[in-house]
Protein backbone atom coordinates (compact mmCIF):
# COMPACT_ATOMS: atom_id res chain seq x y z
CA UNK A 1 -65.86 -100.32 -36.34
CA UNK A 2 -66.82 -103.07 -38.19
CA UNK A 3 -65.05 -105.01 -40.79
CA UNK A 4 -65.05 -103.35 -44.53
CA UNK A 5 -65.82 -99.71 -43.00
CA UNK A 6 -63.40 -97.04 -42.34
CA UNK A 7 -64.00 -94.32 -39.68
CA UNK A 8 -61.18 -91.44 -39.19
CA UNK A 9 -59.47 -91.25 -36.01
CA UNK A 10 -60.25 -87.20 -35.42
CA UNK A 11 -62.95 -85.39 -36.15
CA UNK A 12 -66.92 -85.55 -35.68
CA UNK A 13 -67.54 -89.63 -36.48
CA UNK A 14 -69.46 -89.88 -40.09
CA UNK A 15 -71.14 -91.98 -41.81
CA UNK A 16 -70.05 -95.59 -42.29
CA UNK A 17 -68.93 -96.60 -45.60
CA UNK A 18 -69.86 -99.82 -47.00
CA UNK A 19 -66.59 -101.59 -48.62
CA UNK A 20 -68.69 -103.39 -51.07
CA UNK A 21 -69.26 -99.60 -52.51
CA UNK A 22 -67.63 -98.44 -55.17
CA UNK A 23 -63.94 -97.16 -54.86
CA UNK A 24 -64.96 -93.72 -56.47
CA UNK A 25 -67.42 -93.54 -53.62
CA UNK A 26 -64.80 -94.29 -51.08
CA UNK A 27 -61.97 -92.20 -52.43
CA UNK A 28 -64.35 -88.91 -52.27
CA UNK A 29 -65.36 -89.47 -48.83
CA UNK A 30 -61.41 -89.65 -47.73
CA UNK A 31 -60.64 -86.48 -50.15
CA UNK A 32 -63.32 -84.80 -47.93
CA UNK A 33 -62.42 -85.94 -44.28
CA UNK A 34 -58.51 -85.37 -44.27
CA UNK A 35 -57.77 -81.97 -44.44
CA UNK A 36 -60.13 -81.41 -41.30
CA UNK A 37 -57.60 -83.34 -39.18
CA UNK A 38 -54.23 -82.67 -40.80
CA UNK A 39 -53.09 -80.11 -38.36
CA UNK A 40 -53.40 -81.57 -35.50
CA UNK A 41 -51.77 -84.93 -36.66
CA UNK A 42 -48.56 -82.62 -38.16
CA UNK A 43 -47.95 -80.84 -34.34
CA UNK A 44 -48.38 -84.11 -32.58
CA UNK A 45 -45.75 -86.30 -34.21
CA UNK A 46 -43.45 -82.84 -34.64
CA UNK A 47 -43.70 -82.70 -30.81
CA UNK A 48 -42.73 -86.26 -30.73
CA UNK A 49 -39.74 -86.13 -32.54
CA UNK A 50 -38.96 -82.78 -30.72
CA UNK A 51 -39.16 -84.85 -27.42
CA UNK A 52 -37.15 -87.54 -28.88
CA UNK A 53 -34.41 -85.09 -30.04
CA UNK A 54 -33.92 -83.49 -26.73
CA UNK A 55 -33.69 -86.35 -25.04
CA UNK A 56 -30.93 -87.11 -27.07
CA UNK A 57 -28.76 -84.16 -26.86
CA UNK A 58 -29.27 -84.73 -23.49
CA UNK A 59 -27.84 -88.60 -23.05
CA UNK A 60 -25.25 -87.11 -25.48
CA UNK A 61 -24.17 -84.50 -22.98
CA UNK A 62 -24.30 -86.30 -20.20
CA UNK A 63 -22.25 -89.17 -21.18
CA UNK A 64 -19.55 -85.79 -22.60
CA UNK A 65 -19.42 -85.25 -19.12
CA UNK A 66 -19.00 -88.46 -17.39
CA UNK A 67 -15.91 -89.22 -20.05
CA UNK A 68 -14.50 -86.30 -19.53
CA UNK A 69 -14.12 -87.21 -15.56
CA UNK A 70 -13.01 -90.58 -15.90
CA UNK A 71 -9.96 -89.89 -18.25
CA UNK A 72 -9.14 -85.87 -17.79
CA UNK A 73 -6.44 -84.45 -20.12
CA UNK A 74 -3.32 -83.43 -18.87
CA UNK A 75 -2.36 -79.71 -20.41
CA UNK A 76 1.17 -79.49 -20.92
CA UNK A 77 2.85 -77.11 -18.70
CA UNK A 78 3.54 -73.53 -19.47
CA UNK A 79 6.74 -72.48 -18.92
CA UNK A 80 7.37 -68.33 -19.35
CA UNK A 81 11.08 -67.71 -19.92
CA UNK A 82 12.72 -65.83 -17.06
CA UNK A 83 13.81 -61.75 -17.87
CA UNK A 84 16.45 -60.46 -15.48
CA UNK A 85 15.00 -57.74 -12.88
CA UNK A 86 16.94 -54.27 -13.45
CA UNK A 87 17.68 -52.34 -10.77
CA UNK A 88 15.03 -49.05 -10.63
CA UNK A 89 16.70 -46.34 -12.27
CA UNK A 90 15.67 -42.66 -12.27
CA UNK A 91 15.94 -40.70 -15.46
CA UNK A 92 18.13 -37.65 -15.52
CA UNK A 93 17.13 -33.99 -16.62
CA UNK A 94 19.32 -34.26 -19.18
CA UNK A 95 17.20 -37.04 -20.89
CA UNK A 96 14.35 -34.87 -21.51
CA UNK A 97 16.60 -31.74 -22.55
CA UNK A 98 15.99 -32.39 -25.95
CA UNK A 99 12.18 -31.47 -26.06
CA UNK A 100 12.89 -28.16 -24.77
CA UNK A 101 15.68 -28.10 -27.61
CA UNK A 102 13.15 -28.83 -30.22
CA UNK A 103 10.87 -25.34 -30.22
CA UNK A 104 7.44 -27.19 -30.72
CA UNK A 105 5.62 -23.96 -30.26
CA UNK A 106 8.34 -21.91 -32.32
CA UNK A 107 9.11 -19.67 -28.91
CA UNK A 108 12.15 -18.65 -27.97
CA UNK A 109 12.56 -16.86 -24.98
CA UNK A 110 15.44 -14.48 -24.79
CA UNK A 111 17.11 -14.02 -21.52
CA UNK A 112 16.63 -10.04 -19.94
CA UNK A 113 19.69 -7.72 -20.77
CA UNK A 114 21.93 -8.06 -17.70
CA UNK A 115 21.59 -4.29 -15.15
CA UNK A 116 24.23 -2.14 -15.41
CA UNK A 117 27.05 -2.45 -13.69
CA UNK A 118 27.63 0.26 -10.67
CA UNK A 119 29.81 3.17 -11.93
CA UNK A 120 32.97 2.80 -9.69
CA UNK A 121 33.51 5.05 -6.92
CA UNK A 122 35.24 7.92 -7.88
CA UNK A 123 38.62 8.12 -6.25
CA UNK A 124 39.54 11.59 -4.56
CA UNK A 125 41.55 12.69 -2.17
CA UNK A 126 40.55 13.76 1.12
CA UNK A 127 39.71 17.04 2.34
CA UNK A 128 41.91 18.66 4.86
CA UNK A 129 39.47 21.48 5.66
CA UNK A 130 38.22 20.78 9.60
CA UNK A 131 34.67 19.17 8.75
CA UNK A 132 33.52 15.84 9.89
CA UNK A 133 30.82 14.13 8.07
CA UNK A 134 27.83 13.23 10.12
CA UNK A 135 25.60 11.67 8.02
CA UNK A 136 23.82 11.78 4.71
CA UNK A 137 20.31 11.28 2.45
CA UNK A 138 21.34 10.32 -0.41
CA UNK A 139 19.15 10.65 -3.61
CA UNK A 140 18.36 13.50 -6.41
CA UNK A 141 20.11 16.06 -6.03
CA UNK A 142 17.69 18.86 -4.70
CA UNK A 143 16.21 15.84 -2.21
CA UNK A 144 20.24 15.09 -0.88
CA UNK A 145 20.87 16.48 2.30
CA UNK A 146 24.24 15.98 4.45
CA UNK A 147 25.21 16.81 8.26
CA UNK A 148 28.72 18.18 8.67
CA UNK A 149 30.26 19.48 11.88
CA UNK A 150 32.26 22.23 11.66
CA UNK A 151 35.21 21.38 14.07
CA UNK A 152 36.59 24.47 14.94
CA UNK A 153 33.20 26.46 15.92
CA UNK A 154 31.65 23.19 16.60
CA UNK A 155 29.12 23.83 14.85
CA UNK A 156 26.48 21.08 12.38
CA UNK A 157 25.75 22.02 9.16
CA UNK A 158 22.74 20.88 7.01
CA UNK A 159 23.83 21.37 3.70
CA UNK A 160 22.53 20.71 -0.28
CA UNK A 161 24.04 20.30 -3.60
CA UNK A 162 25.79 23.64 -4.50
CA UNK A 163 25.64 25.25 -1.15
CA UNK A 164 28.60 26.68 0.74
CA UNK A 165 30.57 25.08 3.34
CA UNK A 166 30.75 27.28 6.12
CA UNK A 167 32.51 30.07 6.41
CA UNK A 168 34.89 28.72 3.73
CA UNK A 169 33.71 31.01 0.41
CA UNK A 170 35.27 29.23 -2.66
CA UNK A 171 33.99 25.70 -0.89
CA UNK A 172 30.62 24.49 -1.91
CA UNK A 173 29.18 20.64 -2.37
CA UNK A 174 29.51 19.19 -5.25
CA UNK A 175 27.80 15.40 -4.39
CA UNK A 176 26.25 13.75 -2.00
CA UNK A 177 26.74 10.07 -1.81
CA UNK A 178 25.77 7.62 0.96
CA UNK A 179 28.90 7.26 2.38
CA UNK A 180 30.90 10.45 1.79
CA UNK A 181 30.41 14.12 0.67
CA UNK A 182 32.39 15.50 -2.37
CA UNK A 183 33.27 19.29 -1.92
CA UNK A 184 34.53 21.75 -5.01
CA UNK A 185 37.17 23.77 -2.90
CA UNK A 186 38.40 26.15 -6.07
CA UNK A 187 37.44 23.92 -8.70
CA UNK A 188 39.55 20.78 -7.38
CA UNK A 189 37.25 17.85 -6.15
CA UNK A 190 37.52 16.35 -2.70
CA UNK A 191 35.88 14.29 -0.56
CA UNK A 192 34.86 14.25 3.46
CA UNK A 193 34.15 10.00 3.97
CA UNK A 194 31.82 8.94 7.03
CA UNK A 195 33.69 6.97 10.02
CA UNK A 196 31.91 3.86 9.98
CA UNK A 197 31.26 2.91 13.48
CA UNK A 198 34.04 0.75 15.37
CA UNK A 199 32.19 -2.07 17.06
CA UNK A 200 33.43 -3.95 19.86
CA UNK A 201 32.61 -7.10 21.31
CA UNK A 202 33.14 -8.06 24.75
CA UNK A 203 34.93 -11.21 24.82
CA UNK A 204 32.99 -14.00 26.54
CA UNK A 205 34.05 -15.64 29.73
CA UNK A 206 34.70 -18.67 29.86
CA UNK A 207 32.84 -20.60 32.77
CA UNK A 208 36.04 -22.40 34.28
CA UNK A 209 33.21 -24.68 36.79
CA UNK A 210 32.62 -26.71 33.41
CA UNK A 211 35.90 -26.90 32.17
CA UNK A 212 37.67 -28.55 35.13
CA UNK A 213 36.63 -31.24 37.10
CA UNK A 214 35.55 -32.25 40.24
CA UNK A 215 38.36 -32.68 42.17
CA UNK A 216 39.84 -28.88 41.90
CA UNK A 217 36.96 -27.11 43.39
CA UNK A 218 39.57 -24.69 44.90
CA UNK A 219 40.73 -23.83 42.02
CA UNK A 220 36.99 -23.22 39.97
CA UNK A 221 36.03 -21.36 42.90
CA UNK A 222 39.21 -18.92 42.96
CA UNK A 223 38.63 -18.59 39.07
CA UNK A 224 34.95 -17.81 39.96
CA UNK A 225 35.70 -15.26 42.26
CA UNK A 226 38.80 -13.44 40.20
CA UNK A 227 36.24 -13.72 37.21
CA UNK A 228 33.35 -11.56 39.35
CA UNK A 229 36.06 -8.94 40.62
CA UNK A 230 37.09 -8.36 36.90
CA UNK A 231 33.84 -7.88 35.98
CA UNK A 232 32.87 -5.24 38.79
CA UNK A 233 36.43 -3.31 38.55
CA UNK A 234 34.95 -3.34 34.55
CA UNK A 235 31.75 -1.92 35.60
CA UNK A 236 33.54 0.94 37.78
CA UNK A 237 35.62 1.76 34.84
CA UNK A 238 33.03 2.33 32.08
CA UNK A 239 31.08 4.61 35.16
CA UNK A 240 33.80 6.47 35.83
CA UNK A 241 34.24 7.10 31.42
CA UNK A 242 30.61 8.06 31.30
CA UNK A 243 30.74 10.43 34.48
CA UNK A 244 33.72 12.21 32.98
CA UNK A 245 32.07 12.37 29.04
CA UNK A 246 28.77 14.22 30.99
CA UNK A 247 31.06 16.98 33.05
CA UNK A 248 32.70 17.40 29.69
CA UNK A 249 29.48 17.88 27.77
CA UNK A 250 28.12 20.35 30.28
CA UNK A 251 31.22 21.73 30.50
CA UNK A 252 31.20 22.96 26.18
CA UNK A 253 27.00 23.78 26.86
CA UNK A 254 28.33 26.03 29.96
CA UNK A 255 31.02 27.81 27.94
CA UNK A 256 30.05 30.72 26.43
CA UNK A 257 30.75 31.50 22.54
CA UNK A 258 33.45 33.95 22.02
CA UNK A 259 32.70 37.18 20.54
CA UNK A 260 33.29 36.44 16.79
CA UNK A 261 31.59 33.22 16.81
CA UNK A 262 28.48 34.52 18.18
CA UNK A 263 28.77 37.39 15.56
CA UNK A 264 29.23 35.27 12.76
CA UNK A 265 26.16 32.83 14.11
CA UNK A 266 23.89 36.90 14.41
CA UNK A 267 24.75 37.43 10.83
CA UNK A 268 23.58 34.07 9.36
CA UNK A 269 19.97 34.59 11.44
CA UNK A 270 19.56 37.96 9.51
CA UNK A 271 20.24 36.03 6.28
CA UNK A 272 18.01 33.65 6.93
CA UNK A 273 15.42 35.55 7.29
CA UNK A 274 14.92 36.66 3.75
CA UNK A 275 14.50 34.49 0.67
CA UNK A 276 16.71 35.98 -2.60
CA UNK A 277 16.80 35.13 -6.07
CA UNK A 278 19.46 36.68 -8.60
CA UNK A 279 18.14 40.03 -10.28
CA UNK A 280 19.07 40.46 -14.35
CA UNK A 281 18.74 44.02 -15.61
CA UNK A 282 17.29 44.91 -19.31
CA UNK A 283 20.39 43.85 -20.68
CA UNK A 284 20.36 40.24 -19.08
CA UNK A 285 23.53 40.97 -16.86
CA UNK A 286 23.44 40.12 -13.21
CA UNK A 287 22.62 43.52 -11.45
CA UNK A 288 22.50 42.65 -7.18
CA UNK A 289 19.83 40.17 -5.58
CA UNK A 290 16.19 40.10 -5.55
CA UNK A 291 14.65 39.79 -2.09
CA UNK A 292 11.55 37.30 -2.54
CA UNK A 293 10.09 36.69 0.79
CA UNK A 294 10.81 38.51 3.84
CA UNK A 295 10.14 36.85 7.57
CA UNK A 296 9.54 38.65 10.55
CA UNK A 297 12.68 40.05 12.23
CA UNK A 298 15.02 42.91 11.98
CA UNK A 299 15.03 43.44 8.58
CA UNK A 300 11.27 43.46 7.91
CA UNK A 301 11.23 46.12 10.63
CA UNK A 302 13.61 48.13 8.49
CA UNK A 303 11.15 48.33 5.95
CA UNK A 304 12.55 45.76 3.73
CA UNK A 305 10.32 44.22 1.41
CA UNK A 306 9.65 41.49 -1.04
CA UNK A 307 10.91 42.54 -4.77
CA UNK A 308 13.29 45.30 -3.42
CA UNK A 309 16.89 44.49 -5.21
CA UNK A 310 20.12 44.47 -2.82
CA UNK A 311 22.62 46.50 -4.83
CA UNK A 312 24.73 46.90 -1.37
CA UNK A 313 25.50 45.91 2.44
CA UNK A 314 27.56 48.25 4.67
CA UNK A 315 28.81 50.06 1.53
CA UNK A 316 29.91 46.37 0.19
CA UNK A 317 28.40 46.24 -3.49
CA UNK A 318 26.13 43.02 -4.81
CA UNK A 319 26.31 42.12 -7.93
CA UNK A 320 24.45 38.60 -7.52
CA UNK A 321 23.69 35.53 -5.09
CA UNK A 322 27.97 34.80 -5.17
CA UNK A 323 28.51 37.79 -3.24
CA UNK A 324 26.74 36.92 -0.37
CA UNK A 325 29.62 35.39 1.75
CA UNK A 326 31.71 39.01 1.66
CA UNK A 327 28.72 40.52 3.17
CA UNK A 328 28.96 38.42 6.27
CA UNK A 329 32.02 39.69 7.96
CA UNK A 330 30.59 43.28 7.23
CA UNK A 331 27.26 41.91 9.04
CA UNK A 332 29.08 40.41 12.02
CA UNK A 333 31.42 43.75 12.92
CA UNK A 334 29.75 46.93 14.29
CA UNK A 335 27.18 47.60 16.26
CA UNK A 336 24.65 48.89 13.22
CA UNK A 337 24.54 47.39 9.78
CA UNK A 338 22.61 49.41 6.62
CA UNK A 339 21.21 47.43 3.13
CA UNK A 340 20.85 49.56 -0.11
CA UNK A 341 18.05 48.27 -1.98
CA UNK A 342 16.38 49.69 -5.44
CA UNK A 343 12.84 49.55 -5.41
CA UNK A 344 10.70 47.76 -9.13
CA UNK A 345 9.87 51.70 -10.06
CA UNK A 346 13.56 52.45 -9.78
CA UNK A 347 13.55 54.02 -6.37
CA UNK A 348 16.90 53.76 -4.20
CA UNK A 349 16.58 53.26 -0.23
CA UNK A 350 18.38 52.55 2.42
CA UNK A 351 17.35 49.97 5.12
CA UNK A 352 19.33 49.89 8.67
CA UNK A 353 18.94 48.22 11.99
CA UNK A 354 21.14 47.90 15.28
CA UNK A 355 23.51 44.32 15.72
């Protein structure tokens, strides 16, 4: 460019200006070309001093870090004050007691009413009839059954609530518990209590080859041997008990009954063959028994049957089901017994059958 022109730096070149021309001349030329060129002169110094900036934060950061190795800080030392250690504890029960105390859900539960205590057993004096209590089901009372032997005939009774003992007539059972049987015997309560079994235990031996020591083998071996001849003369004993309890036995199964026990025993067969009820005539008084059911047998062969009323036995009047143990002694003697019955229509007959 010559001397006295200017030319601008960006842009398409243009024309040369003359400075010998005019300033208006010149000043409208430069109003024209620098706004073409402003933008890019802005970004390239701003990138400059961007470059320049960096640089410096950089030297700055760098010289941060070579300080800070040359001359570290010492950081004063932290001391944490020492707690004493307790020994582990476990809580009791009793500490948390108090949230049960404290009803959060408003509940309180009430403890169940306590059972009943057991009504005591019923003291009563012992029978001294000749029974021996076998055994018993205890329960309701038309479910209660009880075994009795009869020690005189030697007989076993199976026998309910209210039933008669036997041949005994103002006797009849009045309980039955588990352990014992309470009789009425004429309106006075007593009791027949089970025997509970006795049981034994065979003492052990003592083995005498541990107890003494090695140098009295004589005498373990003589203890030995008394030891085995005690148990065999044992052995020979309880043989000899049993032999003598089986003659026994099939000595009572050999013996025939006498006369008035086997009488007695024909006499309750006939009576249990027939099922009775009490009979009530218009009035509602007690007037003989009804017979209910009749099973095959003697009597249903003497043209006994079912709703016929039992006003008599061998001339021995009924009046209801109390009277049946007089009529048993009249059953057992002779050789021929008779029943007088009244029929539902009134009609009176007379039944009768050979012992």
């Amino acid at each position: 460019m010559r001397r006295g022109t200017w030319e601008p730096r960006c842009g398409p070149p243009g024309p040369r200006v003359d400075w010998t021309e005019s300033f208006r001349t010149f000043a409208g030329s430069a109003r024209s070309a620098i706004p073409a060129c402003e933008g890019r002169v802005f970004l390239r110094y701003g990138l400059r001093a961007f470059h320049i900036t960096l640089a410096a934060g950089c030297l700055y950061l760098i010289y941060s870090m070579v300080t800070s190795f040359l001359s570290p800080t010492e950081l004063a030392e932290l001391r944490i004050p020492s707690v004493e250690e307790l020994p582990p504890s476990q809580p009791s029960f009793a500490r948390y007691e108090i949230v049960g105390e404290r009803n959060l859900f408003e509940r309180r539960e009430t403890a169940p009413p306590a059972a009943p205590p057991p009504p005591p057993e019923e003291e009563l004096e012992e029978s001294q009839l000749r029974l021996r209590l076998l055994g018993t089901i205890a329960g309701p009372d038309h479910l209660s059954v009880a075994t009795v032997e009869d020690e005189t005939s030697r007989e076993h009774l199976h026998l309910r609530v209210n039933d008669q003992v036997g041949e005994h007539e103002n006797v009849t059972v009045a309980r039955i518990e588990r352990m014992r049987l309470v009789l009425n015997n004429n309106g006075k309560l007593e009791a027949i209590t089970m025997e509970e079994p006795e049981t034994t235990t065979r003492p052990k031996q003592k083995d005498k080859r541990r107890e003494q020591t090695s140098s009295n083998r004589r005498g373990r071996a003589r203890g030995a041997r008394n030891a085995d001849r005690a148990a065999s003369q044992r052995e020979r004993l309880m043989e000899r008990v049993n032999r003598l309890k089986s003659q026994k036995r099939q000595l009572r199964r050999s013996r025939p009954p006498t006369s008035g026990q086997a009488a007695v025993a024909h006499a309750k067969n006939l009576l249990a063959q027939v099922r009775f009820a009490p009979a009530f005539d218009s009035d509602g008084n007690l007037d003989g028994i009804q017979v209910t059911e009749v099973l095959p047998g003697p009597l249903q062969e003497s043209g006994l049957q079912s709703g016929d009323v039992i006003v008599a036995v061998n001339g021995v009047a009924i009046s209801g089901p109390n009277d049946l143990p007089k009529i048993l002694p009249s059953l057992a003697e002779g050789r021929r017994s008779c029943l007088n019955t009244k029929a539902p229509d009134g009609t009176q007959a007379t039944h009768c059958w050979d012992n």
